[in-house]
Protein backbone atom coordinates (compact mmCIF):
# COMPACT_ATOMS: atom_id res chain seq x y z
CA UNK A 1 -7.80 -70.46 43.60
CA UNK A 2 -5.61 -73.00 45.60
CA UNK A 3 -3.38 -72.42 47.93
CA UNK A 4 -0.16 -74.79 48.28
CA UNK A 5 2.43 -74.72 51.24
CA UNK A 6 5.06 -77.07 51.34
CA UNK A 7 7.61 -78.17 54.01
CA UNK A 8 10.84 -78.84 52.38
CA UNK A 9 12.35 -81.65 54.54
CA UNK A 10 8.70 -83.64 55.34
CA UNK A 11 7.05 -82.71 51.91
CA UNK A 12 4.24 -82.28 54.20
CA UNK A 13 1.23 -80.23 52.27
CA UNK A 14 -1.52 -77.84 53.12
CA UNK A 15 -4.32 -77.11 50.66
CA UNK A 16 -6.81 -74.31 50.26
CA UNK A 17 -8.96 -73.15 48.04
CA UNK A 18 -10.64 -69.87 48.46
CA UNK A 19 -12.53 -67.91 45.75
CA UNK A 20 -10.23 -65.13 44.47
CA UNK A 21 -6.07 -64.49 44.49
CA UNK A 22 -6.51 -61.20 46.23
CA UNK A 23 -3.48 -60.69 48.96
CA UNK A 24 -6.16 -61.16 51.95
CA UNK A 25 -7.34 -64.39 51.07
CA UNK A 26 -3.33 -65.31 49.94
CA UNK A 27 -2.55 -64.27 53.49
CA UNK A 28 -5.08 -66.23 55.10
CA UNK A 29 -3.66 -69.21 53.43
CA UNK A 30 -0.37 -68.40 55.20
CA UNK A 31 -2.20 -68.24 58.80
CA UNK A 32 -4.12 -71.56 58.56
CA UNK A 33 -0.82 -73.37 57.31
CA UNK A 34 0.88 -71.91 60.12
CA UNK A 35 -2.05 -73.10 62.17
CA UNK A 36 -2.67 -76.69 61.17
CA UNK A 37 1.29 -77.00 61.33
CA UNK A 38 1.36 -75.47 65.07
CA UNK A 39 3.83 -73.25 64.08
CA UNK A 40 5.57 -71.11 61.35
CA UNK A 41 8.78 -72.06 58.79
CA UNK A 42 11.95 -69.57 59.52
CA UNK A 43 12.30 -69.37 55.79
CA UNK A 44 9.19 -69.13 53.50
CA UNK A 45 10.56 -69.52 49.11
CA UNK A 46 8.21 -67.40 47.21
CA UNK A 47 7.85 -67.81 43.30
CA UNK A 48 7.81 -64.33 41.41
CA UNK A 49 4.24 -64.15 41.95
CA UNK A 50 2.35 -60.33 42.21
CA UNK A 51 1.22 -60.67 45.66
CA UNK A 52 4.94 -61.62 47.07
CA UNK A 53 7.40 -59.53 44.81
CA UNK A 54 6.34 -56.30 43.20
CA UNK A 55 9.85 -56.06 41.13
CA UNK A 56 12.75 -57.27 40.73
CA UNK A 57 16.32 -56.16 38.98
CA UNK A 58 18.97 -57.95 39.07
CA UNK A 59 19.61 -58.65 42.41
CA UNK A 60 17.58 -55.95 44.02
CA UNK A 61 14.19 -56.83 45.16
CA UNK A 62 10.82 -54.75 46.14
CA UNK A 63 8.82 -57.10 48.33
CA UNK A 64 4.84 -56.52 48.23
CA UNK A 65 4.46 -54.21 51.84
CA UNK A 66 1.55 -56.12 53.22
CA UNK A 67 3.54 -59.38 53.21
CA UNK A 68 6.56 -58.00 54.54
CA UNK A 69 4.55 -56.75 57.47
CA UNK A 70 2.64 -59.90 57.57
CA UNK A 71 6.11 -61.85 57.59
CA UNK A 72 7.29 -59.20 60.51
CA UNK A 73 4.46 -60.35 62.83
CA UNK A 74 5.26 -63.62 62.52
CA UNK A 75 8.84 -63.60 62.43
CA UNK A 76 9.93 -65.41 58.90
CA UNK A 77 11.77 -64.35 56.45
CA UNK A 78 10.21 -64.26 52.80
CA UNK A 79 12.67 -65.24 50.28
CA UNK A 80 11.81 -65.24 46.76
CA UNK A 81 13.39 -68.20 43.77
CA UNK A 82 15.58 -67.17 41.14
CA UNK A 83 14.14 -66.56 37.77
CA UNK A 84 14.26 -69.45 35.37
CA UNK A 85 15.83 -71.62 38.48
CA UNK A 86 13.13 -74.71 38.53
CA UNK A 87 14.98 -76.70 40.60
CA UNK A 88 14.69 -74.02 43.60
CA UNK A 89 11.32 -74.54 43.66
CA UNK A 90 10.76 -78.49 41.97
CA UNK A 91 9.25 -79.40 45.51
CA UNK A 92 5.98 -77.39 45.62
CA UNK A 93 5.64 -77.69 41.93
CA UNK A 94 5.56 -81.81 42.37
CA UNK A 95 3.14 -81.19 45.33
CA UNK A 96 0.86 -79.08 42.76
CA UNK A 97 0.84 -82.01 40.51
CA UNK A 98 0.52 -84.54 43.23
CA UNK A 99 -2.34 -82.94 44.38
CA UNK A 100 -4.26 -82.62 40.47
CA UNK A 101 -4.15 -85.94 40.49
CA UNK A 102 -4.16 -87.80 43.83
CA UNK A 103 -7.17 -84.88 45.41
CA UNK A 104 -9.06 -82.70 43.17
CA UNK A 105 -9.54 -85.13 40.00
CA UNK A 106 -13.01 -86.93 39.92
CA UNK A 107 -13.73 -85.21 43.89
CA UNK A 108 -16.93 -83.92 44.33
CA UNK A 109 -18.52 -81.48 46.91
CA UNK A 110 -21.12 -78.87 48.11
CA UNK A 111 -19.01 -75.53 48.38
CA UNK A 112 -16.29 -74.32 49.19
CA UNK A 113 -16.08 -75.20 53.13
CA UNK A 114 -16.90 -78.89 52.58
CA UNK A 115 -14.13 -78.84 50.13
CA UNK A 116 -11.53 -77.20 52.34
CA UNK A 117 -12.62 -79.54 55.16
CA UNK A 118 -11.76 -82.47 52.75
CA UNK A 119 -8.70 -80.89 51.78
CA UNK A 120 -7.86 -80.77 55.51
CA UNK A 121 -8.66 -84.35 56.30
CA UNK A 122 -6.69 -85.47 52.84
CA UNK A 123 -3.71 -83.67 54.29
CA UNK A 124 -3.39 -85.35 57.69
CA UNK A 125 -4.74 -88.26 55.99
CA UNK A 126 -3.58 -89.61 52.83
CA UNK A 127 -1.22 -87.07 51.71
CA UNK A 128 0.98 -87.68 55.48
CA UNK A 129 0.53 -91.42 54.96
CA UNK A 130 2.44 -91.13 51.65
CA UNK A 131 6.71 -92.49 51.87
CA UNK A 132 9.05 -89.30 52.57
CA UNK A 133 11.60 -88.51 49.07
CA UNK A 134 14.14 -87.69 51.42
CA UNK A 135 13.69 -90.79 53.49
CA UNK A 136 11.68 -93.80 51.44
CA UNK A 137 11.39 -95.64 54.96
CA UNK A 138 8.97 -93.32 56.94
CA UNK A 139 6.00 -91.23 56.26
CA UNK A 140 5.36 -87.55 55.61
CA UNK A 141 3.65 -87.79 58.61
CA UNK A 142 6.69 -88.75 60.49
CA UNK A 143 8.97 -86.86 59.22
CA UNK A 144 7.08 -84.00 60.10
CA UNK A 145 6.59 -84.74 63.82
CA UNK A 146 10.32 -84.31 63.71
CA UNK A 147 10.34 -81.15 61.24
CA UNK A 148 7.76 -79.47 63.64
CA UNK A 149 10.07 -78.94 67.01
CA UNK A 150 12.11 -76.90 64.54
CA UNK A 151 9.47 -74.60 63.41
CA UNK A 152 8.58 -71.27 65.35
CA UNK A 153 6.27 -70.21 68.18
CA UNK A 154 3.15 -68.89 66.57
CA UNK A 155 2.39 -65.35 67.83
CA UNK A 156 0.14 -64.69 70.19
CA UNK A 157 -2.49 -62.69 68.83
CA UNK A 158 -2.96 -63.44 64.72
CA UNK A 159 -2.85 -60.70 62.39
CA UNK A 160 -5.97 -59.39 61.93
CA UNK A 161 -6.96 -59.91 57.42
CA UNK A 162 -9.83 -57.76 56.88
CA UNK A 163 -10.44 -56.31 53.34
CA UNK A 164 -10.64 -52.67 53.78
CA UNK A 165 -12.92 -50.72 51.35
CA UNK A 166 -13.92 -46.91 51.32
CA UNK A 167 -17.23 -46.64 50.05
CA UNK A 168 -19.64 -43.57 49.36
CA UNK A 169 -23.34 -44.53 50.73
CA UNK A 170 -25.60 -42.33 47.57
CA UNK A 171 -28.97 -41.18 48.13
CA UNK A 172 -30.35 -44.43 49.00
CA UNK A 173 -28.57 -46.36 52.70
CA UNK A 174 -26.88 -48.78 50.71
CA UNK A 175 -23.37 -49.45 50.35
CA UNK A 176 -21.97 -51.49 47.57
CA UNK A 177 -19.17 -54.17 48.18
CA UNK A 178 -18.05 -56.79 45.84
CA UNK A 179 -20.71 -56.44 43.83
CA UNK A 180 -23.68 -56.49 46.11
CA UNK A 181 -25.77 -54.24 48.48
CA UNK A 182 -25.42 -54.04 51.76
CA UNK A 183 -28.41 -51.82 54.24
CA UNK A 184 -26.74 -48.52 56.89
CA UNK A 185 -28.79 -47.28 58.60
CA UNK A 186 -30.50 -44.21 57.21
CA UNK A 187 -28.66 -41.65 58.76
CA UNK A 188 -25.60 -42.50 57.20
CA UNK A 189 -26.97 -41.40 53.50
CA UNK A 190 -24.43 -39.09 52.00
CA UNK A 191 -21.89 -39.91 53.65
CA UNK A 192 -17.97 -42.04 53.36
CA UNK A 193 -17.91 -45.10 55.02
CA UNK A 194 -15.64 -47.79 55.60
CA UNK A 195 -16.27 -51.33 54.94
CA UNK A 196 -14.24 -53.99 57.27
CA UNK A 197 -14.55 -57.63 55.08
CA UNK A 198 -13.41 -61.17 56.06
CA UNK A 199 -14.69 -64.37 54.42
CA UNK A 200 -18.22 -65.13 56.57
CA UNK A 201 -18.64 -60.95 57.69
CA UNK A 202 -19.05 -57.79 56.50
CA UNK A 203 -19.07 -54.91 58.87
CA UNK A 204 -19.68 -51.60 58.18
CA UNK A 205 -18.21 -48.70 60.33
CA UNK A 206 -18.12 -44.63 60.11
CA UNK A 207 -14.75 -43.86 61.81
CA UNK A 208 -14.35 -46.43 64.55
CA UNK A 209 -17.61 -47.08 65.57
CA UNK A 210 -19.26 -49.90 63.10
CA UNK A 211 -22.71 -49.04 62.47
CA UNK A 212 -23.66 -51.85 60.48
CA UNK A 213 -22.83 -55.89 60.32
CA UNK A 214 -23.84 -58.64 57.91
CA UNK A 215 -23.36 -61.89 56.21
CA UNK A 216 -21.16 -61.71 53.45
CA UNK A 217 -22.54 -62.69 50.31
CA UNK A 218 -21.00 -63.72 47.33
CA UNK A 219 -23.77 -63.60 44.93
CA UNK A 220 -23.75 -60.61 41.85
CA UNK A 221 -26.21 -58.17 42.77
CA UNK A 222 -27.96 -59.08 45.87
CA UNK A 223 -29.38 -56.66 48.33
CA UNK A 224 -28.47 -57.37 52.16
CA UNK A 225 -30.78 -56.02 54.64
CA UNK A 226 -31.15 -55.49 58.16
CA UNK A 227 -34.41 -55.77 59.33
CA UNK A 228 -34.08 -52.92 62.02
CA UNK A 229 -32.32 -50.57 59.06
CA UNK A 230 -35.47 -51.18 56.39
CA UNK A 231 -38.31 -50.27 60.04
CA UNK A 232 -36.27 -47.42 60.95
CA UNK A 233 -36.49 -46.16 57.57
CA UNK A 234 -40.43 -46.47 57.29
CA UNK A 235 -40.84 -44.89 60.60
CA UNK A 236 -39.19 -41.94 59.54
CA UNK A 237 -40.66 -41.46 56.26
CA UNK A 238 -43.66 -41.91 58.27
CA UNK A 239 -42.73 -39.13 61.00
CA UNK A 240 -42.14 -36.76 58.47
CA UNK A 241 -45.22 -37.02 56.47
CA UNK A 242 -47.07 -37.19 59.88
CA UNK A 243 -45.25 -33.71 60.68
CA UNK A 244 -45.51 -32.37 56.87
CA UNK A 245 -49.60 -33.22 57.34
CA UNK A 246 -49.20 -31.17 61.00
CA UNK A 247 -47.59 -27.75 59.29
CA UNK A 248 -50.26 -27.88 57.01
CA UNK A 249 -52.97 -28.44 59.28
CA UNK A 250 -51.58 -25.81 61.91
CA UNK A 251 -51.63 -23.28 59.06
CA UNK A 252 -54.39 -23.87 57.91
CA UNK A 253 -56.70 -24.17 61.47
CA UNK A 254 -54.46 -22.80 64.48
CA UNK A 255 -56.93 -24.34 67.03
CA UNK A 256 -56.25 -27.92 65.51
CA UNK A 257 -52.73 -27.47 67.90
CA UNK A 258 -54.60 -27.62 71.04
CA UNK A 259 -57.01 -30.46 70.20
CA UNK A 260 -54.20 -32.06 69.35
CA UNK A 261 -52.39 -31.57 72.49
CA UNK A 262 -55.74 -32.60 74.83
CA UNK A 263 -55.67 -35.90 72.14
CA UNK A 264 -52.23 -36.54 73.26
CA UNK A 265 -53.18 -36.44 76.91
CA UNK A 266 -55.32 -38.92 76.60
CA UNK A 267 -53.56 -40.90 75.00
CA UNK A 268 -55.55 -40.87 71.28
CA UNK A 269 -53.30 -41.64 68.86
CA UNK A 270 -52.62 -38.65 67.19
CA UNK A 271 -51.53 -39.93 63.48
CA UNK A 272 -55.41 -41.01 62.82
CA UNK A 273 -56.48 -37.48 63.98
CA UNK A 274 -54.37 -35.96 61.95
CA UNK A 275 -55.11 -38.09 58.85
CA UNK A 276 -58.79 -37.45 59.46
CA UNK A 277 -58.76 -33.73 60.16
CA UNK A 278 -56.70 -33.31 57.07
CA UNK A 279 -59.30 -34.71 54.84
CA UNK A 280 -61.86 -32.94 56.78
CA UNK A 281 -59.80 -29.48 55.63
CA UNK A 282 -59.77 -30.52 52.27
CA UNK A 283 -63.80 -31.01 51.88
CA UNK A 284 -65.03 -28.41 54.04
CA UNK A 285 -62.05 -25.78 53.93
CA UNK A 286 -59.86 -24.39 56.21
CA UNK A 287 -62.41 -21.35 58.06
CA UNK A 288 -64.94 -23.77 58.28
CA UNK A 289 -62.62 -26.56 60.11
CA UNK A 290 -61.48 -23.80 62.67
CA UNK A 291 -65.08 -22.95 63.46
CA UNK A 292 -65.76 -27.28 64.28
CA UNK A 293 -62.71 -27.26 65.89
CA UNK A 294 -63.67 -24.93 68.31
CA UNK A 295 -66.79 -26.07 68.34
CA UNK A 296 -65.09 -29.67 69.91
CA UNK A 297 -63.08 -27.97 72.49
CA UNK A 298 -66.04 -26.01 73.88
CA UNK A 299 -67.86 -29.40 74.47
CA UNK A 300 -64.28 -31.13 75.52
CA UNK A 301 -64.36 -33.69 72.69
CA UNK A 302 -60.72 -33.14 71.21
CA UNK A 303 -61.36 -35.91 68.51
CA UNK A 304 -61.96 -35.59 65.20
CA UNK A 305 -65.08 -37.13 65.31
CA UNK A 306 -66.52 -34.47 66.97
CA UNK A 307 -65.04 -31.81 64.51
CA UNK A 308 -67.06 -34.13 61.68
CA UNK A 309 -70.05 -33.68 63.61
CA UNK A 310 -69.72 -29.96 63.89
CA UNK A 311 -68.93 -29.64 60.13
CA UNK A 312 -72.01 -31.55 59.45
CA UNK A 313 -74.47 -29.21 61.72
CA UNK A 314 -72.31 -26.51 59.98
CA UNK A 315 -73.28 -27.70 56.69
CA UNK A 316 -77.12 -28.58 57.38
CA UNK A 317 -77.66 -24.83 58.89
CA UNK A 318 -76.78 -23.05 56.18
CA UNK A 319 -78.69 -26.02 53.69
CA UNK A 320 -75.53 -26.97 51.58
CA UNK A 321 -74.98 -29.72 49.32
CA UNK A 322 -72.69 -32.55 51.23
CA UNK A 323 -69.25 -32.13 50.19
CA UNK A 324 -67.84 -34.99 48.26
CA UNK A 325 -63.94 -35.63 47.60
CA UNK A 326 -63.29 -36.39 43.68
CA UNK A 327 -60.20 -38.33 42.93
CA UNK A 328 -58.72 -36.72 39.85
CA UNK A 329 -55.99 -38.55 37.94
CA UNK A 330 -52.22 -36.17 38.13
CA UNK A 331 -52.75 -35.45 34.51
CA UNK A 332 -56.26 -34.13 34.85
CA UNK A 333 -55.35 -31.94 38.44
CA UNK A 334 -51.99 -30.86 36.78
CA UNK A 335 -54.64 -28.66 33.84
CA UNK A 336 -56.37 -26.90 37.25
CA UNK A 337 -52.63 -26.17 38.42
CA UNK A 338 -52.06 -22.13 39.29
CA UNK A 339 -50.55 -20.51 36.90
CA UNK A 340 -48.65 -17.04 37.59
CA UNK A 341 -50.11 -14.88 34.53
CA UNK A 342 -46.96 -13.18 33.05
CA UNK A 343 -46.60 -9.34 33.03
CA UNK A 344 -48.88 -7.48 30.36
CA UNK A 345 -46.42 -4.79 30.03
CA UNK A 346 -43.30 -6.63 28.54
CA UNK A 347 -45.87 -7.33 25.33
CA UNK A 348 -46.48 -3.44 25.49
CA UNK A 349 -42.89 -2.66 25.11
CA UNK A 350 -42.35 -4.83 22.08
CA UNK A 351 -45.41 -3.23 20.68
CA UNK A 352 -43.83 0.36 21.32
CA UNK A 353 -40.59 -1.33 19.63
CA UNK A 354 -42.13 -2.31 16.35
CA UNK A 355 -44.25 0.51 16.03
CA UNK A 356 -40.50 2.61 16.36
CA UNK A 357 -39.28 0.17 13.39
CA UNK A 358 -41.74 0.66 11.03
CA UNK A 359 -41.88 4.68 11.42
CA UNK A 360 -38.31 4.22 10.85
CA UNK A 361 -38.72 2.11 7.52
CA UNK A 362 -41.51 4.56 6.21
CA UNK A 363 -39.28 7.49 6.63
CA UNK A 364 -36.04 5.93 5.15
CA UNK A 365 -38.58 4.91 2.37
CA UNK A 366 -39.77 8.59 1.88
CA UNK A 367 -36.08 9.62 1.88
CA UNK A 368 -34.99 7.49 -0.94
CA UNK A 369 -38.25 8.46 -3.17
CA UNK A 370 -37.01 12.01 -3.03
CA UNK A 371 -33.59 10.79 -4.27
């Protein structure tokens, strides 16, 4: 989309494209007019456009509210053209033209910034060096250096444009904006966000403290991450399968606790010797893994290393077979599943039941023989 601004005495022009019409990026337009002119027209002439006039009848008008508080902060008045009145607004409409043909026909470039910055330097350039209508014997560019002691003071602190989004982060810590996906962190699943947009950032916040910032991207379907978001994620998956494995392996062999402990004061790391004694409990079982683990803290070895070694004099004592771990497939362990038998009894009832019917049957039967 393009965005033309017009001075009506100099004819002077600014031009900006940006990707969409939507009333941020139209307002943005109005602020880097306003600043590449140094200040701000007392009178701004809208056409009947969406984003300026909402409705109109007769003579009564309903001005869009986000330019009328725009126009508020910077202290012009927004005045919209008659309908079906072309000569109220013939100047910007010969600008439009002027610039079809004398900018954007046969111009190349590499995106949209390089072709706003040669839209900038056409407009101070070229398009100021043209003759004034008004007065054939100077430039647009003069004319405006007159034009511009009559325009306003710009404010001192710019109206912050941000497009504001509520968005609803799903099981998963994404959030979706504009068509791509953008990384929370993973605390924030389930939860309503907000999402705070302007043209080169998006930021992310949960009430007023932003949790999350990126690059804005406008591709379809892309997936924005945060390094630190994607780690913190892993390391909690990780904690909690570390402290699902722990549960287990404290239920299963209550002196595993204070190995694990003694470990942890010497600084072992304590993931690999849970890992290990949890295989270890699946091979050799859970009495015999209390027993080794014992065994380890009466020598002061509280490493699972030592457990193995107990589990192995264990095993050669009493002359068994060395365990050995078989991989099943899901479908094949899912047949050795547990399966709760179901109550014998219900069957006995429907027995009883039938057994009921059919005496029933026999002696309506008898009844209608002796009819």
């Amino acid at each position: 989309m393009a965005f033309v601004m017009v001075l009506s005495y100099s004819r002077q022009i600014f031009l900006r494209f940006c990707l969409d019409a939507r009333m941020e990026n139209f307002l943005r337009g109005h602020v880097a007019a306003f600043a590449a002119w140094d200040g701000v027209p007392r009178v701004l002439l809208y056409d009947n456009l969406k984003s300026a006039v909402l409705e109109r009848r007769g003579d009564a008008i309903r001005f869009h509210p986000t330019l009328l508080g725009f126009a508020g902060h910077y202290r012009f008045e927004p005045r919209p053209v008659a309908i079906a009145r072309g000569n109220e607004k013939g100047r910007v409409e010969r600008a439009i033209q002027y610039v079809r043909h004398a900018f954007f026909a046969a111009r190349t470039f590499k995106d949209i910034d390089d072709l706003n910055a040669q839209a900038e330097a056409w407009c101070s350039g070229a398009a100021a060096d043209r003759r004034c209508p008004g007065e054939p014997e100077r430039t647009v560019g003069d004319v405006f250096a007159t034009e511009k002691t009559r325009l306003l003071a710009l404010p001192d602190n710019p109206v912050p444009l941000l497009e504001r989004v509520v968005v609803s982060v799903g099981k998963t810590p994404y959030v979706r904006f504009d068509l791509n996906d953008y990384t929370v962190p993973h605390a924030y699943v389930r939860r309503i966000l907000t999402v705070l947009a302007d043209p080169h950032e998006v930021r992310i916040a949960d009430g007023a403290q932003v949790i999350a910032c990126h690059p804005r991207s406008y591709d379809r379907g892309a997936q924005i991450e945060d390094p630190a978001h994607v780690q913190a994620l892993v390391d909690a998956k990780h904690a909690a399968h570390q402290h699902s494995a722990n549960d287990r392996l404290a239920h299963a062999a209550p002196a595993s606790q204070t190995l694990l402990n003694r470990a942890a004061e010497n600084g072992a790391n304590l993931g690999a010797i849970t890992t290990a004694l949890i295989h270890l409990l699946d091979r050799y079982g859970a009495a015999a893994l209390q027993d080794a683990i014992l065994d380890a803290m009466l020598h002061d070895v509280p490493h699972h290393s030592a457990v193995r070694r107990a589990l192995e004099r264990q095993r050669m004592k009493q002359g068994a077979e060395p365990p050995v771990a078989i991989i099943l497939p899901p479908h094949v362990r899912d047949r050795d599943a547990p399966v709760q038998p179901h109550a014998l009894e219900t069957y006995d009832q429907l027995k009883d039941n039938t057994d009921a019917a059919i005496t029933d049957t026999a002696n309506n039967s008898a009844s209608g023989d002796g009819d």
